[in-house]
C-alpha atoms as a PDB file:
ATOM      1  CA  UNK A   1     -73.787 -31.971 -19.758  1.00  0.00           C
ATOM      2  CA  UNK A   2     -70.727 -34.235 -20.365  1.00  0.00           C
ATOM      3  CA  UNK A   3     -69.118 -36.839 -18.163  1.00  0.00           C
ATOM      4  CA  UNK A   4     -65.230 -37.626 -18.389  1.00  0.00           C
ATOM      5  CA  UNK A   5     -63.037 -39.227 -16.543  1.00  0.00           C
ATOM      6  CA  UNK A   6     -59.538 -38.092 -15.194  1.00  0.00           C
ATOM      7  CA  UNK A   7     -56.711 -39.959 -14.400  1.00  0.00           C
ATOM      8  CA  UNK A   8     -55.241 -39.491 -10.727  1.00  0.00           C
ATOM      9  CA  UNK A   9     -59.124 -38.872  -9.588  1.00  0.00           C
ATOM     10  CA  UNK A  10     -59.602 -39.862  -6.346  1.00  0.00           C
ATOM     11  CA  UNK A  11     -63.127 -41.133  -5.570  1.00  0.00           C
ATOM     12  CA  UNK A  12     -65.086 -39.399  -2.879  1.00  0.00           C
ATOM     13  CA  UNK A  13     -63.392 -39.050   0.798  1.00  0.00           C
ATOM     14  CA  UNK A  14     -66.917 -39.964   2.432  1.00  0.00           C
ATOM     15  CA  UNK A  15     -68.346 -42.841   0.696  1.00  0.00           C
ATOM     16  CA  UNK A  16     -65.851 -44.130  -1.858  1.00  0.00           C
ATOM     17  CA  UNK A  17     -68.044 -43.125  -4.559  1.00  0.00           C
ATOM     18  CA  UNK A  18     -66.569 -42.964  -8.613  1.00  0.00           C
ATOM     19  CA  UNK A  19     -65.351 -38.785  -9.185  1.00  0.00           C
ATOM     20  CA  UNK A  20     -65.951 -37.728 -12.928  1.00  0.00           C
ATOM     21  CA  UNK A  21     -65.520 -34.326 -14.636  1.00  0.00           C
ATOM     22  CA  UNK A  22     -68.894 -32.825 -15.234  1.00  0.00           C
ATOM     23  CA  UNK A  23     -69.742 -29.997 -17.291  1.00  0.00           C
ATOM     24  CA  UNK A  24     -72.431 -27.631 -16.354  1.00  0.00           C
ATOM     25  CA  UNK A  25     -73.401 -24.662 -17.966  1.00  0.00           C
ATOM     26  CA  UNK A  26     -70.063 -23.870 -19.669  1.00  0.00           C
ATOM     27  CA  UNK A  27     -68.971 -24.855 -15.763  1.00  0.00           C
ATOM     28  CA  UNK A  28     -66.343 -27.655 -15.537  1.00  0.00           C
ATOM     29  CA  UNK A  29     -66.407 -29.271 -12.011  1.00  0.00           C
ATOM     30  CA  UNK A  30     -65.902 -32.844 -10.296  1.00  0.00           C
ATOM     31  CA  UNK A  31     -68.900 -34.699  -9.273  1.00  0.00           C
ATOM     32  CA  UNK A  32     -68.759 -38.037  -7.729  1.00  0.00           C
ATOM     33  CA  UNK A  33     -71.525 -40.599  -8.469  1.00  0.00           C
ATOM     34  CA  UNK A  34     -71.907 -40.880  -4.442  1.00  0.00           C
ATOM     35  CA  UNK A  35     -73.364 -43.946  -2.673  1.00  0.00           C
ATOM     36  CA  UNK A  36     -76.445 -43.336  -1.315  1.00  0.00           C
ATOM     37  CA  UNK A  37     -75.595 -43.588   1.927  1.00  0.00           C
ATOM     38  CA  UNK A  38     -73.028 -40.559   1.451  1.00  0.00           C
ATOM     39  CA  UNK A  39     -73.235 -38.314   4.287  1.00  0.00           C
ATOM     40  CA  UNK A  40     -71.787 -34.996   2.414  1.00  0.00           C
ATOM     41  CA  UNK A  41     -72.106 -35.574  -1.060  1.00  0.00           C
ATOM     42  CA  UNK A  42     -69.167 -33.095  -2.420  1.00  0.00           C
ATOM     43  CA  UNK A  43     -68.478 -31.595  -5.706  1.00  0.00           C
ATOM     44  CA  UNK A  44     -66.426 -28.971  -7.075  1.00  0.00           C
ATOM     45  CA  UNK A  45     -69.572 -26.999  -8.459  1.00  0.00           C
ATOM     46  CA  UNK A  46     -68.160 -23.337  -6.229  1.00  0.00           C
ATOM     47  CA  UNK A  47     -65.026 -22.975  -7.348  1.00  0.00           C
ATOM     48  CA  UNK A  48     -65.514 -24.118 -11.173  1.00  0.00           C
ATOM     49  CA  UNK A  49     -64.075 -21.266 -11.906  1.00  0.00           C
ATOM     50  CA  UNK A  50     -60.242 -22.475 -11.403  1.00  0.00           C
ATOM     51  CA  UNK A  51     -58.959 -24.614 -14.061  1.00  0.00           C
ATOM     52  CA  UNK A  52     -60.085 -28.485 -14.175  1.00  0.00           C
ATOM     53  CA  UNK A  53     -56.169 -29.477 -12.505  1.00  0.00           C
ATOM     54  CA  UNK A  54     -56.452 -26.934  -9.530  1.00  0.00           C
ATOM     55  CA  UNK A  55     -59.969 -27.921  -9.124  1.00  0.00           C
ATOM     56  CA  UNK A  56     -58.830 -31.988  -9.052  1.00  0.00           C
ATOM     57  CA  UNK A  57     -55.796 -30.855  -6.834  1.00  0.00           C
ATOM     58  CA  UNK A  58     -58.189 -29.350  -4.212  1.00  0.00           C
ATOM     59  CA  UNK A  59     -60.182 -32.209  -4.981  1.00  0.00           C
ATOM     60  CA  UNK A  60     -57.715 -34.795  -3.645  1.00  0.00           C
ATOM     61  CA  UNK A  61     -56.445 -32.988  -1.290  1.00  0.00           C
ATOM     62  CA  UNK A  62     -57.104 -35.488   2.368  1.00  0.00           C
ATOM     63  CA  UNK A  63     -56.571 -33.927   5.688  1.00  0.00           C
ATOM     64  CA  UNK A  64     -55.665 -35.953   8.814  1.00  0.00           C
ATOM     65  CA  UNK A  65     -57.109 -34.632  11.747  1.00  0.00           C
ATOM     66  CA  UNK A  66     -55.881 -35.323  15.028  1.00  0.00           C
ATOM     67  CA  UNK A  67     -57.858 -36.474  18.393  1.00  0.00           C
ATOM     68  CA  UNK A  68     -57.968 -33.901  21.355  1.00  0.00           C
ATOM     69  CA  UNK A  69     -55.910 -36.784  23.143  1.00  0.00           C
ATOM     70  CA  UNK A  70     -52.969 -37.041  20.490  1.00  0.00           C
ATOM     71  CA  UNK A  71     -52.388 -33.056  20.262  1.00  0.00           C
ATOM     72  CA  UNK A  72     -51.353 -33.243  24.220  1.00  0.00           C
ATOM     73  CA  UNK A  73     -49.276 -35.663  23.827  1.00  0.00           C
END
């Protein structure tokens, strides 16, 4: 298993934790070294299939979501 790292990586949405590229089994995926108080602990492991930039644009990819109370505005 080998450990890179990318630049333009963001680090993990939930706890802030370092992202690194990871491979697996001839897999290439992103796996954040998560805090241990991360409460989803994401990686790219399922769709390692797609090339290593479509799996860090996914990867970095935030969505907003809006309160109940902003959307009937």
């Amino acid at each position: 298993m080998s450990n890179k790292n990318y630049e333009g990586l963001e680090p993990c949405p939930f706890c802030g934790g370092e992202a690194v590229i990871k491979t697996l089994l001839g897999n290439i995926y992103i796996c954040p070294i998560h805090e241990k108080s991360c409460p989803i602990r994401p990686n790219t492991w399922l769709i390692s299939n797609l090339p290593i930039k479509d799996q860090i644009k996914v990867w970095n990819k935030r969505y907003i979501t809006r309160k109940p109370e902003e959307e009937k505005g």
